[in-house]
PDB file of N, CA and C in Angstrom:
ATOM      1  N   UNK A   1     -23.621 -36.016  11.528  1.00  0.00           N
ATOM      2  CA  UNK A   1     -24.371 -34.784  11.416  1.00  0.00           C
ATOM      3  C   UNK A   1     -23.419 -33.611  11.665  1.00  0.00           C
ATOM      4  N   UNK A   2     -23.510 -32.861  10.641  1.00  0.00           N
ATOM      5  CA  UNK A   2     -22.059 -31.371  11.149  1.00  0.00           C
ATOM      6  C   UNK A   2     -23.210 -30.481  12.190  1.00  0.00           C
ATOM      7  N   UNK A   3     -21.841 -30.126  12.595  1.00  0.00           N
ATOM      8  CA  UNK A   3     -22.102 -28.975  13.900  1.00  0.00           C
ATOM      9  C   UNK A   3     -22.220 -27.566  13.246  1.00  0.00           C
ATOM     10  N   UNK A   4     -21.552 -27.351  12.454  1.00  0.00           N
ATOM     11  CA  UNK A   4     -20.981 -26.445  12.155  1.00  0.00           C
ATOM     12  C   UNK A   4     -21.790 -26.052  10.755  1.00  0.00           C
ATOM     13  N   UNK A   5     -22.108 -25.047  10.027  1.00  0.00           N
ATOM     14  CA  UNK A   5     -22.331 -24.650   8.596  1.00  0.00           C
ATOM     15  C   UNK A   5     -21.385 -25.151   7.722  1.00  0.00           C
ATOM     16  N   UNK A   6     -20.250 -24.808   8.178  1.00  0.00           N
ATOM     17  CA  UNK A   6     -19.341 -25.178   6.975  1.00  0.00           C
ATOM     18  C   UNK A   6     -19.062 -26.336   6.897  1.00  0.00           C
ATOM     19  N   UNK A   7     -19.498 -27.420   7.423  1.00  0.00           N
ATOM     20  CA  UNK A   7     -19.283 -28.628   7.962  1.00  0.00           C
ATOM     21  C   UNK A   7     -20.362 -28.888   6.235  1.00  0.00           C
ATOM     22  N   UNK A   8     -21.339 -28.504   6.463  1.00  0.00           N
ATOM     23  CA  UNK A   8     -22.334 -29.022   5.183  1.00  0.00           C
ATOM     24  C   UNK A   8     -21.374 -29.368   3.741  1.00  0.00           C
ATOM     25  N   UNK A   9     -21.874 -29.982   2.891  1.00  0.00           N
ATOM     26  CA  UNK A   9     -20.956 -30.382   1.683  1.00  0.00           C
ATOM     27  C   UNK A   9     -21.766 -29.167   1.124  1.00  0.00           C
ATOM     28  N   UNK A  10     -22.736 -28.542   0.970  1.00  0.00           N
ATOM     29  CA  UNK A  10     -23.535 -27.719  -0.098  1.00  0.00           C
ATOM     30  C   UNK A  10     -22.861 -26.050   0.352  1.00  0.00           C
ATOM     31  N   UNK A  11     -22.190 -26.354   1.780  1.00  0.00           N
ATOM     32  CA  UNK A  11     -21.788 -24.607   2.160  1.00  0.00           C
ATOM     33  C   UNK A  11     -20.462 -24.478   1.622  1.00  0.00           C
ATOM     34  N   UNK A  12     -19.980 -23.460   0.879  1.00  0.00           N
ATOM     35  CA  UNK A  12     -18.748 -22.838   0.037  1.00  0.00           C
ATOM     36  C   UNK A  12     -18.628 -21.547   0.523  1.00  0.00           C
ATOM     37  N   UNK A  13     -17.694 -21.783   1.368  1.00  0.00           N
ATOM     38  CA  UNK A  13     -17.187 -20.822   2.413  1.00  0.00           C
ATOM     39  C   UNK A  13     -15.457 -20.158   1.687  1.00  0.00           C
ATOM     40  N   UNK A  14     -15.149 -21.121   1.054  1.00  0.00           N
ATOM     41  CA  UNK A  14     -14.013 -20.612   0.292  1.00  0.00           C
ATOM     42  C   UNK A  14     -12.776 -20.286   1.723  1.00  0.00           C
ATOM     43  N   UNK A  15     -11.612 -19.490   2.156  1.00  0.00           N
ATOM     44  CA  UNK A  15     -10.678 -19.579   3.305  1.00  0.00           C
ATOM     45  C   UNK A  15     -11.885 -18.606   4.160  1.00  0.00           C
ATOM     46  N   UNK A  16     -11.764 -19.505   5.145  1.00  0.00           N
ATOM     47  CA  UNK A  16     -12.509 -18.453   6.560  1.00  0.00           C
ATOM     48  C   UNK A  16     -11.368 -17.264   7.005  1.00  0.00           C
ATOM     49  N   UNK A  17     -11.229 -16.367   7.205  1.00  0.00           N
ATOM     50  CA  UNK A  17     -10.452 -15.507   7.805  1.00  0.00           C
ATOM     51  C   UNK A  17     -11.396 -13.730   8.253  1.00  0.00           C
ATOM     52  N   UNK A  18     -10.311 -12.887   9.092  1.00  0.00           N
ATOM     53  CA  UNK A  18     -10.894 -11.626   9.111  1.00  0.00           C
ATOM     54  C   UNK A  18     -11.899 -10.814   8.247  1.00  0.00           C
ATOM     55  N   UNK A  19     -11.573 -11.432   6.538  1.00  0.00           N
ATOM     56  CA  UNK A  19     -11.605 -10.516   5.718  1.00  0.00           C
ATOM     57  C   UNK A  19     -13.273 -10.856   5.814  1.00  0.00           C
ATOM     58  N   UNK A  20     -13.772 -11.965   6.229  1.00  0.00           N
ATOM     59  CA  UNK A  20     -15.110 -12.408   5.910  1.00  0.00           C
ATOM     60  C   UNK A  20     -16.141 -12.180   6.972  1.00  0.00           C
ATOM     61  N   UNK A  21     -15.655 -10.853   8.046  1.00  0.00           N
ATOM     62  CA  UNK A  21     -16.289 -10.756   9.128  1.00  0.00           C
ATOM     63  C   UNK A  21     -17.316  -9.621   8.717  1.00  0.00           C
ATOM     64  N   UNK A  22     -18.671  -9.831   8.993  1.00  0.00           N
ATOM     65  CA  UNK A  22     -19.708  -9.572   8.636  1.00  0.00           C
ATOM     66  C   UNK A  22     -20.520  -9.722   7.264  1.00  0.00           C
ATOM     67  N   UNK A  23     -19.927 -10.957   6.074  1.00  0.00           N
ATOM     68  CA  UNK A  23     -20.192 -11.315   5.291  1.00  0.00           C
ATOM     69  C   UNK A  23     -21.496 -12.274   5.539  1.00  0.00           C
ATOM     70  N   UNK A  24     -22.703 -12.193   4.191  1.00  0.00           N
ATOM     71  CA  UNK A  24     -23.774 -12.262   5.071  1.00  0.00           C
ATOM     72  C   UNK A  24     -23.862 -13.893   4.123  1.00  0.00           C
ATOM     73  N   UNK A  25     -24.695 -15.193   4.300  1.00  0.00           N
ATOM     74  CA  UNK A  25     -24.638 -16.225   3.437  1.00  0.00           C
ATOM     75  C   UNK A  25     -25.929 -16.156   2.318  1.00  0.00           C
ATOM     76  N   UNK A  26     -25.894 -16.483   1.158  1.00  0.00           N
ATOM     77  CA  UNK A  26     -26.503 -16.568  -0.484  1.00  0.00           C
ATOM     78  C   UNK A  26     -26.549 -17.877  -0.802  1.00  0.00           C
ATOM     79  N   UNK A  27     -27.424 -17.956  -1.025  1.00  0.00           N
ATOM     80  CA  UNK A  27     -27.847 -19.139  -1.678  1.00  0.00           C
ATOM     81  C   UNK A  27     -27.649 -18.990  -3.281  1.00  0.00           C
ATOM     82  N   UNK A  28     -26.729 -20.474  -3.948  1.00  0.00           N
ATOM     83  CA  UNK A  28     -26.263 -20.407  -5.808  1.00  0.00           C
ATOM     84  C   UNK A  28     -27.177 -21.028  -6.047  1.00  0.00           C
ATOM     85  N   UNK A  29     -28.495 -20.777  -6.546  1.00  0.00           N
ATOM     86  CA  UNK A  29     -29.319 -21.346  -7.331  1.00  0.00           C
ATOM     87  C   UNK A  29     -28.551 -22.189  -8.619  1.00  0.00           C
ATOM     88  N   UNK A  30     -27.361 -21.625  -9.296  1.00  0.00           N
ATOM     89  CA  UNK A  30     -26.667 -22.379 -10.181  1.00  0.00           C
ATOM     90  C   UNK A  30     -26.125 -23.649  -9.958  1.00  0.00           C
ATOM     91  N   UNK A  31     -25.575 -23.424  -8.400  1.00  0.00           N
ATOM     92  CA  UNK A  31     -24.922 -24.824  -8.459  1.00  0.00           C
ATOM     93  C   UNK A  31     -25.477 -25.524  -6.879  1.00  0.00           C
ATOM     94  N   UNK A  32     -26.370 -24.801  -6.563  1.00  0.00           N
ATOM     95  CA  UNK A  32     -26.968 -25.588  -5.701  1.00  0.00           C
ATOM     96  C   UNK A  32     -26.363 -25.520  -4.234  1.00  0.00           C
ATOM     97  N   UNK A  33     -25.498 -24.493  -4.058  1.00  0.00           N
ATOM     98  CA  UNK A  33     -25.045 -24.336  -2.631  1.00  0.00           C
ATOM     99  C   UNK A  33     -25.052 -23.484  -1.802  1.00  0.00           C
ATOM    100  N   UNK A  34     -24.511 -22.915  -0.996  1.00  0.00           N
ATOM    101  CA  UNK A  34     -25.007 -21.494  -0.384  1.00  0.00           C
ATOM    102  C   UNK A  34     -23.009 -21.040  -0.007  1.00  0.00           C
ATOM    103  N   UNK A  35     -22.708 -19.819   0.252  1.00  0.00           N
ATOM    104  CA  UNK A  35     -22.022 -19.433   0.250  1.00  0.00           C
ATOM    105  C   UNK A  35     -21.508 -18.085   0.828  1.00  0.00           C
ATOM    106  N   UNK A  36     -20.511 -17.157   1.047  1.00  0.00           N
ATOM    107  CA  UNK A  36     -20.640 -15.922   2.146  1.00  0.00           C
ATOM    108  C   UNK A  36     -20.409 -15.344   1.284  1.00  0.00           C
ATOM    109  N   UNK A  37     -20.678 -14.249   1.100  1.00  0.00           N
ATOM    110  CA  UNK A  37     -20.819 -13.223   0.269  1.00  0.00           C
ATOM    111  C   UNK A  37     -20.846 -11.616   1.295  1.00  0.00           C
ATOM    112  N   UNK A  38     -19.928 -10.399   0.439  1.00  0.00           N
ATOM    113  CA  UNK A  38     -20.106  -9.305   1.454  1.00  0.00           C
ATOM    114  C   UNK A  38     -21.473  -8.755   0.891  1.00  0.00           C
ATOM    115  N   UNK A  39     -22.306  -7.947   1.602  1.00  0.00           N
ATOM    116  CA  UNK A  39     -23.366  -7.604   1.694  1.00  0.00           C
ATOM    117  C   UNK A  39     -23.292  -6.187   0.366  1.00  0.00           C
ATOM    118  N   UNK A  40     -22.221  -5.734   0.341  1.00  0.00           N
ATOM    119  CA  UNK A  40     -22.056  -4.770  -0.647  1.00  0.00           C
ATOM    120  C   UNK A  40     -22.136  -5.721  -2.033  1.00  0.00           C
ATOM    121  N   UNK A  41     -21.829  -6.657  -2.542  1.00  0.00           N
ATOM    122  CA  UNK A  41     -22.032  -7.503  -3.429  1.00  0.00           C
ATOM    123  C   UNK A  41     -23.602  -7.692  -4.054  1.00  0.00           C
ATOM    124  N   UNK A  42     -24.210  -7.890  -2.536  1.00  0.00           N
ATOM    125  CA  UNK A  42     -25.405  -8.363  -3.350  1.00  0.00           C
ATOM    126  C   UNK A  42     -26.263  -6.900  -3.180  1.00  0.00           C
ATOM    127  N   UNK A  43     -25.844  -5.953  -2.422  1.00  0.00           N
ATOM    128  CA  UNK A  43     -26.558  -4.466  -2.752  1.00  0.00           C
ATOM    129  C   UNK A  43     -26.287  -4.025  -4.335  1.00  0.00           C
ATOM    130  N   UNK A  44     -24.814  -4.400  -4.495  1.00  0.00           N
ATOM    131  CA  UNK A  44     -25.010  -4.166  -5.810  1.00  0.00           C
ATOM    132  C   UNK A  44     -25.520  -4.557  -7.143  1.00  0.00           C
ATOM    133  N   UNK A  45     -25.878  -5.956  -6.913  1.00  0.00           N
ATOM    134  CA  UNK A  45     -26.394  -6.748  -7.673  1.00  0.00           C
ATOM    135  C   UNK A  45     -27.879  -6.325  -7.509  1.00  0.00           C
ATOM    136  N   UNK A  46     -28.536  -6.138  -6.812  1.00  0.00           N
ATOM    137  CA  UNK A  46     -29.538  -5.154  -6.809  1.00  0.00           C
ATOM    138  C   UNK A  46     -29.909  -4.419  -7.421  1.00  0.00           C
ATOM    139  N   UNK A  47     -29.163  -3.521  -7.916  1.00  0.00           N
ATOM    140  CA  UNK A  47     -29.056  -2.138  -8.255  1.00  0.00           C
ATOM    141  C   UNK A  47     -28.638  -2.270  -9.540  1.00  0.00           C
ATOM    142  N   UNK A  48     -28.023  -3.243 -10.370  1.00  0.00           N
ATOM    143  CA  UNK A  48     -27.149  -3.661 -11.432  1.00  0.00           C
ATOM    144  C   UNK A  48     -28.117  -3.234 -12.396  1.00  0.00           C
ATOM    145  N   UNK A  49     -29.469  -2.794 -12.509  1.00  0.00           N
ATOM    146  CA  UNK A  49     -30.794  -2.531 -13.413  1.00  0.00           C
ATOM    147  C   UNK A  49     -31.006  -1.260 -13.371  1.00  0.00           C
ATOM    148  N   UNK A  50     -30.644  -0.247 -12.858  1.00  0.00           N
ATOM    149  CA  UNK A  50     -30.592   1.119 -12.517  1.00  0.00           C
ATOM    150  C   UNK A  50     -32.072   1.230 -11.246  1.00  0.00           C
ATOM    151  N   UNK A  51     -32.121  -0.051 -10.537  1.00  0.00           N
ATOM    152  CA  UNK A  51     -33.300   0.427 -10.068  1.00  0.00           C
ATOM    153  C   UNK A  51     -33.041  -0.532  -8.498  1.00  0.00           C
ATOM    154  N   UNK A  52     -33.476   0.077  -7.231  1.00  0.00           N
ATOM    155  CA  UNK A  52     -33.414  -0.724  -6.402  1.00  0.00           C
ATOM    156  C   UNK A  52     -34.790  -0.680  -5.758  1.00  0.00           C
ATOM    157  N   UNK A  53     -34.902  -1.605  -5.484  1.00  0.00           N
ATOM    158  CA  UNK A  53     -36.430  -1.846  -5.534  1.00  0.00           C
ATOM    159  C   UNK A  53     -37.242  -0.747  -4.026  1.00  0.00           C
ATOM    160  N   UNK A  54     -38.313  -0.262  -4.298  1.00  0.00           N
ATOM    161  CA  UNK A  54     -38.815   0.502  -3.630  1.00  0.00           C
ATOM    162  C   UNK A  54     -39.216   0.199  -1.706  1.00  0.00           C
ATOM    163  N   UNK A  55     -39.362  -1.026  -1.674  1.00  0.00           N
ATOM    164  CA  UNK A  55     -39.481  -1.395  -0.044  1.00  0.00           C
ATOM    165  C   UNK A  55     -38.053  -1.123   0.557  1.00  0.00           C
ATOM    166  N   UNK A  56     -36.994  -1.352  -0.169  1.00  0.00           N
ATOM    167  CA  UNK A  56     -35.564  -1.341   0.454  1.00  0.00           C
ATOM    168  C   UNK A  56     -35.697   0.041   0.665  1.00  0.00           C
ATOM    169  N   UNK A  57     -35.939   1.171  -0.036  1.00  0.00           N
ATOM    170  CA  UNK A  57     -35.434   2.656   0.317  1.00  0.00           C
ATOM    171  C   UNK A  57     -36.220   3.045   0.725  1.00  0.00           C
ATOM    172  N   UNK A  58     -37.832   2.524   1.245  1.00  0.00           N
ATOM    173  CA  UNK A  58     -38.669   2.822   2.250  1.00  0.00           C
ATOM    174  C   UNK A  58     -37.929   2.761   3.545  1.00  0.00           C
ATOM    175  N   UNK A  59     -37.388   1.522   3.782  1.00  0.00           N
ATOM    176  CA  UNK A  59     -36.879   0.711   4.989  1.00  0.00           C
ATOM    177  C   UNK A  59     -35.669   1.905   5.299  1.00  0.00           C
ATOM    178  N   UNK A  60     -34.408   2.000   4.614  1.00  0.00           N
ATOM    179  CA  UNK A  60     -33.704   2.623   5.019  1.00  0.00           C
ATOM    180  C   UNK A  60     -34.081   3.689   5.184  1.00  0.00           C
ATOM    181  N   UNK A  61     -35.424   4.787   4.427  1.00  0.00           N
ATOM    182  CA  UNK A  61     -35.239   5.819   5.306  1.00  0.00           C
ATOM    183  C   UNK A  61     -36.461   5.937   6.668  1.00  0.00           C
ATOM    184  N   UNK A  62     -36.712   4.610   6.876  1.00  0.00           N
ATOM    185  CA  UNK A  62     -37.080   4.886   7.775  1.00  0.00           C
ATOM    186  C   UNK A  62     -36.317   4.677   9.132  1.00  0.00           C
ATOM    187  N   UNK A  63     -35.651   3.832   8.469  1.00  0.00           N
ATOM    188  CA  UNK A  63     -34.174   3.378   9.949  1.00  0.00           C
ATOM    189  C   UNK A  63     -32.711   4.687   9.582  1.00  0.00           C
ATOM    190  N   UNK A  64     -32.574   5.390   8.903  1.00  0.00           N
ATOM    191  CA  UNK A  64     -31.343   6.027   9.168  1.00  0.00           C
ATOM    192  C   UNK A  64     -32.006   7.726   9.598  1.00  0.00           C
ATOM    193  N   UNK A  65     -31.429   8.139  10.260  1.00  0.00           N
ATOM    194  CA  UNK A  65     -31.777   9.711  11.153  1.00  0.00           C
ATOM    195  C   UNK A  65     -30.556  10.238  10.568  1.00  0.00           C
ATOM    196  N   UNK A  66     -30.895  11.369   9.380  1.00  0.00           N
ATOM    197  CA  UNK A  66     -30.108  12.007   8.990  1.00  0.00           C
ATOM    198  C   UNK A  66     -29.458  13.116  10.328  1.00  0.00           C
ATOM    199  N   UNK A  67     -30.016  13.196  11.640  1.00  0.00           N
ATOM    200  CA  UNK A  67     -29.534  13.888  12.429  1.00  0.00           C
ATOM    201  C   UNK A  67     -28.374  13.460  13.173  1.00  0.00           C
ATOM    202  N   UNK A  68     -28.664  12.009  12.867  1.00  0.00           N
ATOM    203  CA  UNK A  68     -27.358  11.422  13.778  1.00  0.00           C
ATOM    204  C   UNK A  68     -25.736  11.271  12.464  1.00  0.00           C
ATOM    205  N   UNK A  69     -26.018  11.519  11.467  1.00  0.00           N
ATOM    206  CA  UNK A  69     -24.828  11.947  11.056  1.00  0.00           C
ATOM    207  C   UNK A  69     -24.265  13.371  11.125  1.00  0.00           C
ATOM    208  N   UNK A  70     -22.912  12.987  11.205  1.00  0.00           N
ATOM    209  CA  UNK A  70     -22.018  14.504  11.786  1.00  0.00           C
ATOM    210  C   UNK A  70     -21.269  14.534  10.669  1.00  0.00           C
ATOM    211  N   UNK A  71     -20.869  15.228   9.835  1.00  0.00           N
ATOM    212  CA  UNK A  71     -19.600  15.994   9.152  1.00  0.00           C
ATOM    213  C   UNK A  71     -18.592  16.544   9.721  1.00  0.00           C
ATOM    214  N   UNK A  72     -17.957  16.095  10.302  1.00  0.00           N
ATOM    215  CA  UNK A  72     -16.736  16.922  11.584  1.00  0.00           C
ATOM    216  C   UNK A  72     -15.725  17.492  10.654  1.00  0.00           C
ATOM    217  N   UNK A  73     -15.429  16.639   9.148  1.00  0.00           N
ATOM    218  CA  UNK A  73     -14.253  17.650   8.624  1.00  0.00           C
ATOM    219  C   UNK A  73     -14.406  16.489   7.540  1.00  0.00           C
ATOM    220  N   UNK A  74     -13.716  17.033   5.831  1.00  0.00           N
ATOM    221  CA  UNK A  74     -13.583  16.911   4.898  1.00  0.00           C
ATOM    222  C   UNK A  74     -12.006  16.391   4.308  1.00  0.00           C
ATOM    223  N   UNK A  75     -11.921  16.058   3.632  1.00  0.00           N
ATOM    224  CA  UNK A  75     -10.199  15.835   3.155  1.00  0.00           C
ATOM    225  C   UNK A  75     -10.160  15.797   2.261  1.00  0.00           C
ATOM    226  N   UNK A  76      -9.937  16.553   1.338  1.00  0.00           N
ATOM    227  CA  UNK A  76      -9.430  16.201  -0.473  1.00  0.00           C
ATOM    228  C   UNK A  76      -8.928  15.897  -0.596  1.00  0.00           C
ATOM    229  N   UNK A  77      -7.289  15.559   0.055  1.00  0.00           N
ATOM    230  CA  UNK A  77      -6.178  14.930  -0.564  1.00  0.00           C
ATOM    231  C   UNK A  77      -5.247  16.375  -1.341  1.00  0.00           C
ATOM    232  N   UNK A  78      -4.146  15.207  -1.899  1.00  0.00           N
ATOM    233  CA  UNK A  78      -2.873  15.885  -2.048  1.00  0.00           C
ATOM    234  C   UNK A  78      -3.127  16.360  -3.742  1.00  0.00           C
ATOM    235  N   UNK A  79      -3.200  17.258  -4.347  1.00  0.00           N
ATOM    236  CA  UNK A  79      -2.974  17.482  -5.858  1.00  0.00           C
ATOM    237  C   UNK A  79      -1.762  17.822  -6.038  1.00  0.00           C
TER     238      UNK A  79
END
């Protein structure tokens, strides 16, 4: 019996390292396994229709307080 997730034959974790820290797990309906994926991936896959579905942008604005963001300073860069 694995201990572990990645221990499963169906989990495709691909190299574990830093880069995969806060990567969230998806299930491949294609091939039947589950796998880590970054969360910006599947926001975008979301959205890939010009449309993200209406409970999600309920949710976020009810969890983000435009007061608690600050603008402290801007940077354009070098032209």
């Amino acid at each position: 019996m694995p201990n572990r997730l990645r221990d499963f034959s169906d989990f495709n974790t691909g190299d574990l390292n830093n880069s995969k820290n806060n990567y969230v797990i998806k299930y491949n309906f294609s091939d039947s396994s589950y796998s880590l994926v970054s969360p910006d991936t599947i926001l975008s896959g979301a959205a890939s229709d010009g449309d993200i579905p209406d409970d999600f942008v309920r949710e976020v604005e009810d969890e983000v307080n435009l007061n608690n963001i600050a603008f402290l300073s801007f940077d354009g860069g070098q032209f």
